[in-house]
PDB file of N, CA and C in Angstrom:
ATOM      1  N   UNK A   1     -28.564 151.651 157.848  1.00  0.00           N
ATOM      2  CA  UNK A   1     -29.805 152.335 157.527  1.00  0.00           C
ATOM      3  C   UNK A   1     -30.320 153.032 158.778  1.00  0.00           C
ATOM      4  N   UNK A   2     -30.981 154.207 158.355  1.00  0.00           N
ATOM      5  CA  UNK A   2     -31.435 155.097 159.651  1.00  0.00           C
ATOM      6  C   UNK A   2     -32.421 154.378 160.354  1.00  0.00           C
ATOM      7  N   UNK A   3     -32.913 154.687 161.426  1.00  0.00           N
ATOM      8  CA  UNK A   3     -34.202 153.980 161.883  1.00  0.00           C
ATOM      9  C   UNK A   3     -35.446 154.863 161.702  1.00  0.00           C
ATOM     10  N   UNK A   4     -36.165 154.241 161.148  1.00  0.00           N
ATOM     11  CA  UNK A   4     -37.612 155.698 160.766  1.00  0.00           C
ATOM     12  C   UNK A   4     -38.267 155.778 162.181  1.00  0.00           C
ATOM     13  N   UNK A   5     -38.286 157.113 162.457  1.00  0.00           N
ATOM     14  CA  UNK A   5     -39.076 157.889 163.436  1.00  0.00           C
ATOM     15  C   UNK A   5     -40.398 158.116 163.585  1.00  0.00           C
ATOM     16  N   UNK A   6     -41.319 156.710 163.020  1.00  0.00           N
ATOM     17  CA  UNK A   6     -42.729 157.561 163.108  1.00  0.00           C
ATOM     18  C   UNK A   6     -42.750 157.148 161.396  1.00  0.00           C
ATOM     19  N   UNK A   7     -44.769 156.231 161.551  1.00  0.00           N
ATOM     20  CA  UNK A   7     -45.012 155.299 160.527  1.00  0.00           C
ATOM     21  C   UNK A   7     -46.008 156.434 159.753  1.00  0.00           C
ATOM     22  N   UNK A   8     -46.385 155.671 158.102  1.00  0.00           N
ATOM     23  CA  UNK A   8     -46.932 156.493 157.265  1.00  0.00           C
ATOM     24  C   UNK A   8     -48.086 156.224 157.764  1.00  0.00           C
ATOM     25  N   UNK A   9     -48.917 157.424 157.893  1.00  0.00           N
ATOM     26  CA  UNK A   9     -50.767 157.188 158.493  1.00  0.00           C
ATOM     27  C   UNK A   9     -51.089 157.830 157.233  1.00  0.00           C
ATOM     28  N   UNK A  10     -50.757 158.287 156.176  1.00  0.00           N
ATOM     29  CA  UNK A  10     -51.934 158.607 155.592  1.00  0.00           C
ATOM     30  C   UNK A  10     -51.234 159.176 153.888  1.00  0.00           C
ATOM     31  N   UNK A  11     -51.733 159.496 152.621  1.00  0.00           N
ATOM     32  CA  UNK A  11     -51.313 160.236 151.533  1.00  0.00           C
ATOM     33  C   UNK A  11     -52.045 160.734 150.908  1.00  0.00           C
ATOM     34  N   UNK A  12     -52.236 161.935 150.684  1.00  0.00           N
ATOM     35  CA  UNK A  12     -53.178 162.604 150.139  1.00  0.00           C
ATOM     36  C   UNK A  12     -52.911 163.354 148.781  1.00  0.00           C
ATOM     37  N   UNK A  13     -53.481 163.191 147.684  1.00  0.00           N
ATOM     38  CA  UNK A  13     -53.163 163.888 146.481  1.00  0.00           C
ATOM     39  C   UNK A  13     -54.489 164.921 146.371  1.00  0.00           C
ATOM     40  N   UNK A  14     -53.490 165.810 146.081  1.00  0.00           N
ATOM     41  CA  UNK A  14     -54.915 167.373 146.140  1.00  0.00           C
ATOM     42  C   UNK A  14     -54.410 168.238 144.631  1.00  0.00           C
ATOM     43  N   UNK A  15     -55.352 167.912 143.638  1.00  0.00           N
ATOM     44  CA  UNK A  15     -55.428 168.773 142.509  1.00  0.00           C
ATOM     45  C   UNK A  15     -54.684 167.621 141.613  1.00  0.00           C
ATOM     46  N   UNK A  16     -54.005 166.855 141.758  1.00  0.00           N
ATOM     47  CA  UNK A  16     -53.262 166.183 141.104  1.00  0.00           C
ATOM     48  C   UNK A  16     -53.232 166.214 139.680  1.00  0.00           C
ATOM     49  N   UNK A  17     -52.344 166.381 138.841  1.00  0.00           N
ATOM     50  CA  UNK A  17     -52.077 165.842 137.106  1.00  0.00           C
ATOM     51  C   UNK A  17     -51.263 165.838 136.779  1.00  0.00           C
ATOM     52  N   UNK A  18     -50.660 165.035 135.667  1.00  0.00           N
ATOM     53  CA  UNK A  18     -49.395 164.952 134.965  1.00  0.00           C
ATOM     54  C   UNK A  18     -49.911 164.889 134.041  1.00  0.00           C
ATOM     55  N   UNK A  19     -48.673 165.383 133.043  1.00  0.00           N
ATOM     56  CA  UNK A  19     -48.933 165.580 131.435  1.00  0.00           C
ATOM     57  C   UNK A  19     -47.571 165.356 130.559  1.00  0.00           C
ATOM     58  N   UNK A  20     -47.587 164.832 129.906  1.00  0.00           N
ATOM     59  CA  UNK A  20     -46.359 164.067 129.013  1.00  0.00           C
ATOM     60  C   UNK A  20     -46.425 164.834 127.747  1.00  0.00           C
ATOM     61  N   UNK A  21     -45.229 165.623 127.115  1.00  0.00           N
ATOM     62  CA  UNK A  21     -44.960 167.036 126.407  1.00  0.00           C
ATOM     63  C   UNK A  21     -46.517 167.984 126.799  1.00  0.00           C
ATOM     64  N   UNK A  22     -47.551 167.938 125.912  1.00  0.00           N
ATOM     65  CA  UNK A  22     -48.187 169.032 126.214  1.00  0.00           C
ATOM     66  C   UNK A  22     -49.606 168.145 126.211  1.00  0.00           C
ATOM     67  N   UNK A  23     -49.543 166.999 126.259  1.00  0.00           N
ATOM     68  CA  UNK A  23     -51.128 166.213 126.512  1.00  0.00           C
ATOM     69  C   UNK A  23     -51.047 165.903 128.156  1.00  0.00           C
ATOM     70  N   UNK A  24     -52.368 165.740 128.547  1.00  0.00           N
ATOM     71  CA  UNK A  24     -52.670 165.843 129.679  1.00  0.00           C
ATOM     72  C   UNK A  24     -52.972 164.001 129.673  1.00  0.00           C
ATOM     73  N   UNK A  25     -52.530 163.449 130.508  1.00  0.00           N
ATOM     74  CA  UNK A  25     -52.894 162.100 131.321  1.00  0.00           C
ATOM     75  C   UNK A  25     -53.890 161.775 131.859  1.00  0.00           C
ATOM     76  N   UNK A  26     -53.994 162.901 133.333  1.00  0.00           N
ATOM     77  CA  UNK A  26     -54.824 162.613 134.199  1.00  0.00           C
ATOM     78  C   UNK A  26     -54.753 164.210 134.441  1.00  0.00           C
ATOM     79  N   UNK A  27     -55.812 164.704 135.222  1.00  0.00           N
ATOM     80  CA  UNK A  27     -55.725 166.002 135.794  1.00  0.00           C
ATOM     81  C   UNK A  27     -57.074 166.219 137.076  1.00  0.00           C
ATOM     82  N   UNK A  28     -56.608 167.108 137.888  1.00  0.00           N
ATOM     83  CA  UNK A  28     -57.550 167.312 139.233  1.00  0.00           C
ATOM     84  C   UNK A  28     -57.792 165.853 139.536  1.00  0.00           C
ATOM     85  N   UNK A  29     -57.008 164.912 140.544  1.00  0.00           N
ATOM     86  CA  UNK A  29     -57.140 164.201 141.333  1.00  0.00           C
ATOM     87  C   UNK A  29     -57.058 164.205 142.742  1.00  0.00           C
ATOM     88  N   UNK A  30     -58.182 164.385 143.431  1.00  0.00           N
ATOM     89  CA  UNK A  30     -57.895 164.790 145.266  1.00  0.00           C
ATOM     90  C   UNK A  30     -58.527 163.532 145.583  1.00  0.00           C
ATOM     91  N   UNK A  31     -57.669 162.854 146.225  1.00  0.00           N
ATOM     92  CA  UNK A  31     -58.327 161.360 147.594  1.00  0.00           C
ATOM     93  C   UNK A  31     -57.257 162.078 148.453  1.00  0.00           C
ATOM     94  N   UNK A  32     -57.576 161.107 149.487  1.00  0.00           N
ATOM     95  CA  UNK A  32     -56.868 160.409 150.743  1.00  0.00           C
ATOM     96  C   UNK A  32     -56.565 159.430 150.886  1.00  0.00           C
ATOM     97  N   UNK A  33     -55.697 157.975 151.049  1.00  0.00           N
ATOM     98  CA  UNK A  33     -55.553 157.157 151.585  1.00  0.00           C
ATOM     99  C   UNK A  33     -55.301 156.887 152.451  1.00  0.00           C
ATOM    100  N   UNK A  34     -56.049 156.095 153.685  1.00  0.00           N
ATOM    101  CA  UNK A  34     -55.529 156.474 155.153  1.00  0.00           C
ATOM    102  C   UNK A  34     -54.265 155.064 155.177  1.00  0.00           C
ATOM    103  N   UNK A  35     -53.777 154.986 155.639  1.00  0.00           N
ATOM    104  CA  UNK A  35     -52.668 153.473 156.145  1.00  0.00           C
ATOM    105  C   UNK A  35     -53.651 152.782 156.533  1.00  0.00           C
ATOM    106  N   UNK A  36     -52.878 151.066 156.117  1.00  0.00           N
ATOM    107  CA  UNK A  36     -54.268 150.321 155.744  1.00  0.00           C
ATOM    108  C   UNK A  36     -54.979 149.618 154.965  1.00  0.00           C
ATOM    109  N   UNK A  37     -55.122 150.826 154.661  1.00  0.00           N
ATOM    110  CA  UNK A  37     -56.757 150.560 153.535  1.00  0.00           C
ATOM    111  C   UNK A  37     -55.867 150.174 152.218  1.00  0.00           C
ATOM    112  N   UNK A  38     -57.267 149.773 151.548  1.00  0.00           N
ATOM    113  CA  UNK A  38     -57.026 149.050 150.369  1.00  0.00           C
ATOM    114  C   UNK A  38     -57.958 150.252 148.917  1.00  0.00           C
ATOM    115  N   UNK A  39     -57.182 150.154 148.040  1.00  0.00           N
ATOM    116  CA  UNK A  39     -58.138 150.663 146.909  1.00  0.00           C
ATOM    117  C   UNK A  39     -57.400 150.398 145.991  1.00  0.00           C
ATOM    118  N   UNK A  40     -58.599 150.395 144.646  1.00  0.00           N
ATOM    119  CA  UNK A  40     -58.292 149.509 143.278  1.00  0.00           C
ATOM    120  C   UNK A  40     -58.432 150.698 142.445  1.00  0.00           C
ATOM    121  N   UNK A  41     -57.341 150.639 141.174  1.00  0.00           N
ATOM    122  CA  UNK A  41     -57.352 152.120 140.521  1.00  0.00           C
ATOM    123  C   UNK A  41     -57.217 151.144 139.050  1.00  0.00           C
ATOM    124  N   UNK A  42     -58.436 151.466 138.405  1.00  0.00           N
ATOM    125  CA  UNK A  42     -58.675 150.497 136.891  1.00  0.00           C
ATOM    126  C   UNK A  42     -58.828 151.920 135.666  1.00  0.00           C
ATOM    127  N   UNK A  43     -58.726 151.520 134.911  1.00  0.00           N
ATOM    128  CA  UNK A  43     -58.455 152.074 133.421  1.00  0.00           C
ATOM    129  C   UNK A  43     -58.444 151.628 132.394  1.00  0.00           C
ATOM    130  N   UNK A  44     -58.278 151.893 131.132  1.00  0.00           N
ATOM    131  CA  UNK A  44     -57.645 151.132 130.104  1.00  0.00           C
ATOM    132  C   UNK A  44     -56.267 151.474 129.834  1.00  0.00           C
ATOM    133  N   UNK A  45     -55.855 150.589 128.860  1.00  0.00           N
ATOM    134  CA  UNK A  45     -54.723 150.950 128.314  1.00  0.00           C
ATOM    135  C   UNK A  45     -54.168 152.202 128.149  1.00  0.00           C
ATOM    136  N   UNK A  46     -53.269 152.665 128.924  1.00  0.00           N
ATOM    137  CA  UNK A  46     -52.326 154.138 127.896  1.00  0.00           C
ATOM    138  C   UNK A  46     -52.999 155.241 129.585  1.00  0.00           C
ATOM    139  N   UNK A  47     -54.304 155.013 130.337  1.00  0.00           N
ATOM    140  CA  UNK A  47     -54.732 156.010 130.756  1.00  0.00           C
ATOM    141  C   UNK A  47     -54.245 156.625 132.257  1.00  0.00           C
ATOM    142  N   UNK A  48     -53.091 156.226 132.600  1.00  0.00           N
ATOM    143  CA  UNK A  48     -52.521 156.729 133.489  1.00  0.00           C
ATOM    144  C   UNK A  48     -51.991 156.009 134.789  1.00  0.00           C
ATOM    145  N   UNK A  49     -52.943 154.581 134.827  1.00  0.00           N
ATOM    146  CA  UNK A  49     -52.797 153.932 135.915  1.00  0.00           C
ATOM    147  C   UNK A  49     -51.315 153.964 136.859  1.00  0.00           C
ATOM    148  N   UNK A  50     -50.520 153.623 135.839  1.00  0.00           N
ATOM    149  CA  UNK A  50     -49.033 153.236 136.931  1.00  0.00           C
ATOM    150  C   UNK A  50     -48.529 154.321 136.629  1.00  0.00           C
ATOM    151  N   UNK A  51     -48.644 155.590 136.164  1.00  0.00           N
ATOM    152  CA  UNK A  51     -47.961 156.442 136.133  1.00  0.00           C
ATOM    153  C   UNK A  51     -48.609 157.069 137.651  1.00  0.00           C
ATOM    154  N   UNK A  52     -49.736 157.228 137.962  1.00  0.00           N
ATOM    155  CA  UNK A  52     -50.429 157.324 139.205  1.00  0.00           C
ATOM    156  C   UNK A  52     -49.777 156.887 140.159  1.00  0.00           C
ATOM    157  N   UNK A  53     -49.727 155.512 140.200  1.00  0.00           N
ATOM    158  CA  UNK A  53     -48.788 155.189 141.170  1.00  0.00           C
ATOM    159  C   UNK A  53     -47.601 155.178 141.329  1.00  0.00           C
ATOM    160  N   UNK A  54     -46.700 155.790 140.557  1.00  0.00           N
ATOM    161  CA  UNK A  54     -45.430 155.962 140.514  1.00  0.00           C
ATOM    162  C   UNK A  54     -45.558 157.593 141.474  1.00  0.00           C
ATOM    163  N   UNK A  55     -46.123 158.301 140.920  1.00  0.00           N
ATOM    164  CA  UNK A  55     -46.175 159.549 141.471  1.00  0.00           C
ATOM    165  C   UNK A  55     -46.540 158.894 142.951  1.00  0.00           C
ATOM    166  N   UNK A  56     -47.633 158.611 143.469  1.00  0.00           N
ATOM    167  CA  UNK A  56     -48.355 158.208 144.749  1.00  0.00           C
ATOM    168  C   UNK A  56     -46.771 157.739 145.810  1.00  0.00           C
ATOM    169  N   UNK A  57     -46.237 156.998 145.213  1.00  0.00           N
ATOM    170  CA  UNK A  57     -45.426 156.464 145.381  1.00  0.00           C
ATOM    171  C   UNK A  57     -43.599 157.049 145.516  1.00  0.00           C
ATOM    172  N   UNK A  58     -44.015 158.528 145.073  1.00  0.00           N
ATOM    173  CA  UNK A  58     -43.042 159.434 144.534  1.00  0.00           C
ATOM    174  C   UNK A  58     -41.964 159.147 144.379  1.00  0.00           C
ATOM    175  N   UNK A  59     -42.173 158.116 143.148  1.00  0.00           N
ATOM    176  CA  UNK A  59     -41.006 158.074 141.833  1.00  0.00           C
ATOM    177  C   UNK A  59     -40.867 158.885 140.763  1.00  0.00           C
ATOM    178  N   UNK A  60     -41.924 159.889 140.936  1.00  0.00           N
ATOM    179  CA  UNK A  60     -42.383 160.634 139.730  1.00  0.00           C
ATOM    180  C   UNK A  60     -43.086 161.566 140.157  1.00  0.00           C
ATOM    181  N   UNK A  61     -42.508 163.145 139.615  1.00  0.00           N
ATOM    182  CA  UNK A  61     -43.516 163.752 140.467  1.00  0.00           C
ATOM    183  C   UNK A  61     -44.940 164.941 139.816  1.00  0.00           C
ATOM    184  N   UNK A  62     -45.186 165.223 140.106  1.00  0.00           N
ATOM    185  CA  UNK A  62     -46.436 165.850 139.271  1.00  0.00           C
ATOM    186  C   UNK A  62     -46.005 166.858 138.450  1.00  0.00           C
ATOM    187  N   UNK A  63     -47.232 167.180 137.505  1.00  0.00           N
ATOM    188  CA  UNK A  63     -47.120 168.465 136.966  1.00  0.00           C
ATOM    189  C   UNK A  63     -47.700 169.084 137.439  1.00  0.00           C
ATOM    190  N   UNK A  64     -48.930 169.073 138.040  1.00  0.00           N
ATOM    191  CA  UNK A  64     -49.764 170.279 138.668  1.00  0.00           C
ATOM    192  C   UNK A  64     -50.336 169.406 139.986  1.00  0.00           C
ATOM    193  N   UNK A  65     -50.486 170.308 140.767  1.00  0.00           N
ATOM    194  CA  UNK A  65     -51.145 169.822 142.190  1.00  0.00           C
ATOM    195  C   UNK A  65     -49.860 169.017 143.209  1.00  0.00           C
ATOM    196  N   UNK A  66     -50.491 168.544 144.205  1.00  0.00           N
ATOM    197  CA  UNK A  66     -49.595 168.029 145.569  1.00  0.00           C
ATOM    198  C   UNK A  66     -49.704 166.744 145.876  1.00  0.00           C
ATOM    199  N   UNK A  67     -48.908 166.229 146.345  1.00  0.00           N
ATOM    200  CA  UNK A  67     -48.832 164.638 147.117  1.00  0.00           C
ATOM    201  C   UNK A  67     -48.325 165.048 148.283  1.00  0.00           C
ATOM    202  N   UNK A  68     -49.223 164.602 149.810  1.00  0.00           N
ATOM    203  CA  UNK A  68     -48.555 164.839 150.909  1.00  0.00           C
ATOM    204  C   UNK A  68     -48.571 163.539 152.064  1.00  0.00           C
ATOM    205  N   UNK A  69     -47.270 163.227 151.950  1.00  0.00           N
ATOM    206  CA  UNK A  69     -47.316 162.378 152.503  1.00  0.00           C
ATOM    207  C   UNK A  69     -47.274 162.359 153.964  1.00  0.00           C
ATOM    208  N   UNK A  70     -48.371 161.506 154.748  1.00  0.00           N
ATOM    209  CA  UNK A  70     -48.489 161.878 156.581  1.00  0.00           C
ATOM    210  C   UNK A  70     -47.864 160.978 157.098  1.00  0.00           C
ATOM    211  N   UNK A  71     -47.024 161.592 158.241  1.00  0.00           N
ATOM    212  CA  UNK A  71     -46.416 160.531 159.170  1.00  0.00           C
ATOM    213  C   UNK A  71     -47.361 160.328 160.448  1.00  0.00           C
ATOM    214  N   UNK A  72     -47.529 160.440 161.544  1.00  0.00           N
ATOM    215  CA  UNK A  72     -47.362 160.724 163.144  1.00  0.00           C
ATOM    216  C   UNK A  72     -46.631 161.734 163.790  1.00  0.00           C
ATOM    217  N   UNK A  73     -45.530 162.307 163.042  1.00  0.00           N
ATOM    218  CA  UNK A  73     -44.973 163.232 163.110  1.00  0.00           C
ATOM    219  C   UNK A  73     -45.422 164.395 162.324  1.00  0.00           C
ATOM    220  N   UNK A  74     -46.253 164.836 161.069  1.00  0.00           N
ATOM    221  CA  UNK A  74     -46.741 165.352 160.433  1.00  0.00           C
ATOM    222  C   UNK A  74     -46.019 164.934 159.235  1.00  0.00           C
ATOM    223  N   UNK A  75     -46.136 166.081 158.113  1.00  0.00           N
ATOM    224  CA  UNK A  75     -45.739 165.682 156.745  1.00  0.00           C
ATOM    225  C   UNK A  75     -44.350 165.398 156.191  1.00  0.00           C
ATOM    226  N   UNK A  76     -44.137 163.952 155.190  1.00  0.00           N
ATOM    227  CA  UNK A  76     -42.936 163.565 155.219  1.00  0.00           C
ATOM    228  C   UNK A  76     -42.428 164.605 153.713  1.00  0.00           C
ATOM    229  N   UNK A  77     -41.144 164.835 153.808  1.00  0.00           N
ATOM    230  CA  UNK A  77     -40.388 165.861 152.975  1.00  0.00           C
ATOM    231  C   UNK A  77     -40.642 165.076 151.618  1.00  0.00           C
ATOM    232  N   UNK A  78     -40.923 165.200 150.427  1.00  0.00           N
ATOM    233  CA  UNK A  78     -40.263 164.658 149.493  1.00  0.00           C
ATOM    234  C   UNK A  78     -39.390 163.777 149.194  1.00  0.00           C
ATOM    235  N   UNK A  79     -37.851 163.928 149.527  1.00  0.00           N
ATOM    236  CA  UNK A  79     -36.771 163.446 149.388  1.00  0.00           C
ATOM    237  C   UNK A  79     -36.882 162.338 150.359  1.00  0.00           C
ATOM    238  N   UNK A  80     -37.596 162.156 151.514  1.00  0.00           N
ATOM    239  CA  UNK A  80     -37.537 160.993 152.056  1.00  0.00           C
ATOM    240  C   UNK A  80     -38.688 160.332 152.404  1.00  0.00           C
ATOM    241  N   UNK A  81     -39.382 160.403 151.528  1.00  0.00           N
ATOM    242  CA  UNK A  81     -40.429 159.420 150.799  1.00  0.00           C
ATOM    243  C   UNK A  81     -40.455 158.049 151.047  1.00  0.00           C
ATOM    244  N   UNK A  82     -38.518 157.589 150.361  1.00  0.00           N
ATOM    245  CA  UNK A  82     -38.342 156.246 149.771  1.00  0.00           C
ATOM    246  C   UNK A  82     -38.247 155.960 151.405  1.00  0.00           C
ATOM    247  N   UNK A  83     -38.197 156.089 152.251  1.00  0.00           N
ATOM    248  CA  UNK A  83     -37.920 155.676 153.395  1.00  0.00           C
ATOM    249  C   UNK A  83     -39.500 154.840 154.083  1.00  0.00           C
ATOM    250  N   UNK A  84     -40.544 155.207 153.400  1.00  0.00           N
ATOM    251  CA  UNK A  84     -41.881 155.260 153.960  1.00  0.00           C
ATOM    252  C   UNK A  84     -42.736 154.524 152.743  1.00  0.00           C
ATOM    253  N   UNK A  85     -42.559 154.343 151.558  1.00  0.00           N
ATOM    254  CA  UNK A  85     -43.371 154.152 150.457  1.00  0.00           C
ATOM    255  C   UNK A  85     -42.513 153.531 149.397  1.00  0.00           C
ATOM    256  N   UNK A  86     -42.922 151.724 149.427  1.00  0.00           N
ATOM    257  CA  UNK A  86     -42.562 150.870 147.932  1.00  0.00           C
ATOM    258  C   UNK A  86     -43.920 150.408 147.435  1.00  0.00           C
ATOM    259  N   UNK A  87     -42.755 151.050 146.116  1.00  0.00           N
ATOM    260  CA  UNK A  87     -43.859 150.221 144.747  1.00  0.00           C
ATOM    261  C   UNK A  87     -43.105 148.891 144.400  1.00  0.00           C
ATOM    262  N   UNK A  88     -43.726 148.284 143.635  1.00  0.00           N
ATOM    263  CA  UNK A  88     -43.693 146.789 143.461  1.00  0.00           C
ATOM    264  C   UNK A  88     -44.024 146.647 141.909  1.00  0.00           C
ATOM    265  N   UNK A  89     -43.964 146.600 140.992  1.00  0.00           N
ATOM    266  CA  UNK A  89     -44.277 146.665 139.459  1.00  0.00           C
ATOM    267  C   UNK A  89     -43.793 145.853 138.602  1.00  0.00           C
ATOM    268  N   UNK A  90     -44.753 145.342 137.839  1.00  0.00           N
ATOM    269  CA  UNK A  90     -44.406 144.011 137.173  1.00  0.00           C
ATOM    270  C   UNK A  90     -43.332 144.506 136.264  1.00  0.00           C
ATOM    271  N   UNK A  91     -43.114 145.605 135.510  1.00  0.00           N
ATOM    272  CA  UNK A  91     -42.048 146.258 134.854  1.00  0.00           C
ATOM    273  C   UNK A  91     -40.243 146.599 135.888  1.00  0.00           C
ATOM    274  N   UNK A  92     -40.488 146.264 136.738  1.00  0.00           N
ATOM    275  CA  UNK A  92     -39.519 146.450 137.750  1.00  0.00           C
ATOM    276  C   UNK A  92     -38.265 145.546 137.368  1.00  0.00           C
ATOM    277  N   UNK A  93     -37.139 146.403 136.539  1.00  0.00           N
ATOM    278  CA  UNK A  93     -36.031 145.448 136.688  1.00  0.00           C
ATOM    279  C   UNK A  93     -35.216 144.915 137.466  1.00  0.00           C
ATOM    280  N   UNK A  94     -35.158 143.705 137.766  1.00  0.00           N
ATOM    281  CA  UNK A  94     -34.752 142.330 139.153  1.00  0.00           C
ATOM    282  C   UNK A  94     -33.312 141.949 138.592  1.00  0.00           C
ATOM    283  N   UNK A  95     -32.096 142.152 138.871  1.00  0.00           N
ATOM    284  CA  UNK A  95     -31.006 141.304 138.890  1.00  0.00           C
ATOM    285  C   UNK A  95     -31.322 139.726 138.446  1.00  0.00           C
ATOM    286  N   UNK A  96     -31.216 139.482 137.253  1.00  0.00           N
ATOM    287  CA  UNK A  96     -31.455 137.870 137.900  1.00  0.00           C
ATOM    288  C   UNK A  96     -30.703 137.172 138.150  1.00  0.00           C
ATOM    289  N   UNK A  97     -29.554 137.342 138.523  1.00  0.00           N
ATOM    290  CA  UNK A  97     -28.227 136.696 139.166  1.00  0.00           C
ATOM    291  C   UNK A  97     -28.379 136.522 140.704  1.00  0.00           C
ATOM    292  N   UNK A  98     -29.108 137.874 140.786  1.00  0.00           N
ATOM    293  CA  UNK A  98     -29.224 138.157 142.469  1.00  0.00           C
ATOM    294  C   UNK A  98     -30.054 137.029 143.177  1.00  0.00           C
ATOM    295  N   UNK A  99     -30.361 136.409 144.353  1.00  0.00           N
ATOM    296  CA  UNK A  99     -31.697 136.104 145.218  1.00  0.00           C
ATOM    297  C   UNK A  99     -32.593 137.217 145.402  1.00  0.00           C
ATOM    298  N   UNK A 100     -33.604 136.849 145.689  1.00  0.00           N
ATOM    299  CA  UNK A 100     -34.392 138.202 146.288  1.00  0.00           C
ATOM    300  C   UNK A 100     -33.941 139.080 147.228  1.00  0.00           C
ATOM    301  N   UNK A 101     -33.780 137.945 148.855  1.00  0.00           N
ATOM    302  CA  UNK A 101     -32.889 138.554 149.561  1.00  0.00           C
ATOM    303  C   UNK A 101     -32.157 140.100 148.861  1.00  0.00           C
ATOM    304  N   UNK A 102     -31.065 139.777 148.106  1.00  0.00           N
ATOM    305  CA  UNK A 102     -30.252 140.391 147.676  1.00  0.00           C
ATOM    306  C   UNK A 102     -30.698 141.470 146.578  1.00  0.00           C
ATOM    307  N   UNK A 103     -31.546 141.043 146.198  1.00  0.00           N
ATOM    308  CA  UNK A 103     -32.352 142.405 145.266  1.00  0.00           C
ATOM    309  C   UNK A 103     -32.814 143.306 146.287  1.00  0.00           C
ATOM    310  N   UNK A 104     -33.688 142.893 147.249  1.00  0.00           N
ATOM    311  CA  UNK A 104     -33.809 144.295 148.530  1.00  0.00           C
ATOM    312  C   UNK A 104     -33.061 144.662 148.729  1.00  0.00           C
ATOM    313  N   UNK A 105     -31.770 144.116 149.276  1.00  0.00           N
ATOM    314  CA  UNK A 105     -30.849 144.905 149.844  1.00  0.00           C
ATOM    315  C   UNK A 105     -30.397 145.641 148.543  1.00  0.00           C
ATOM    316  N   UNK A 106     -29.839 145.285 148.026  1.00  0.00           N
ATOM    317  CA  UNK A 106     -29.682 146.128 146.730  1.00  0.00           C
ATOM    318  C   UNK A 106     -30.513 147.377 146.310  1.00  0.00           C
ATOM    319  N   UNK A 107     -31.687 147.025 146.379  1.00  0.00           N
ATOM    320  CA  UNK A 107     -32.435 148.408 145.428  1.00  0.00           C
ATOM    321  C   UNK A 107     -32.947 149.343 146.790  1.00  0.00           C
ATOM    322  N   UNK A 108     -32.714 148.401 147.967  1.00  0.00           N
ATOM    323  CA  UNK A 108     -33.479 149.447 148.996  1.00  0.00           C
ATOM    324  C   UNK A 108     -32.202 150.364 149.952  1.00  0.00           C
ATOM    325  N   UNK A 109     -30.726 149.960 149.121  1.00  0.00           N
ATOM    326  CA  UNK A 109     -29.366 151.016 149.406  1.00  0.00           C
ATOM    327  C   UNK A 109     -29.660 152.184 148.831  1.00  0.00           C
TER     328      UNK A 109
END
C-alpha cells in the first residue's frame, strides 16, 4: 500500500443532490466538515440519510453539485478518496468466515 502524503483536514459539499430516476432525494446541500468534528445527520425513513453519506464518503457520487475533499496538500482527486475516507454501515457485507483482521485487509485491497 502507498503511503498517504498529507491527512484529510476538511470536506465540503456545495450545492449538493441526488435523485433516483427522476425524483429528487435531497437537493442544495452546502456544509463543511472540518477533521475532527463530529455531526449528527437524522431523518426519517426513505429520506436520504446513508445515501448522504455514501456520497460524503464517495461511494456514490452526486447528481448535481460538488464534494471536495481537503488534504494539507489541497484538494483530493476523486478516484483517491478511498485512500482518505471509510464508511462503516450496518448494511456492509462482512465475510463471515473471515476475522476482522482479515475483512480490512480484504476490503481495504
Amino acid at each position: 500500500m502507498n503511503k498517504i502524503d498529507a491527512n484529510l483536514t476538511g470536506i465540503s459539499l456545495n450545492n449538493v443532490g441526488k435523485k433516483f430516476r427522476k425524483q429528487w432525494i435531497f437537493k442544495g446541500i452546502n456544509f463543511h466538515i472540518h477533521a475532527g468534528n463530529k455531526i449528527a445527520i437524522n431523518g426519517h425513513n426513505g429520506s436520504g440519510k446513508s445515501t448522504l453519506l455514501q456520497i460524503i464518503g464517495g461511494y456514490v457520487s452526486t447528481s448535481d453539485g460538488k464534494v471536495v475533499w481537503e488534504s494539507q496538500n489541497g484538494s483530493i482527486k476523486d478516484d483517491a478518496v478511498y485512500r482518505y475516507v471509510a464508511l462503516a454501515s450496518p448494511y456492509m457485507d462482512l465475510i463471515d468466515e473471515f476475522t476482522f483482521n482479515e475483512n480490512i485487509d480484504f476490503f481495504s485491497d
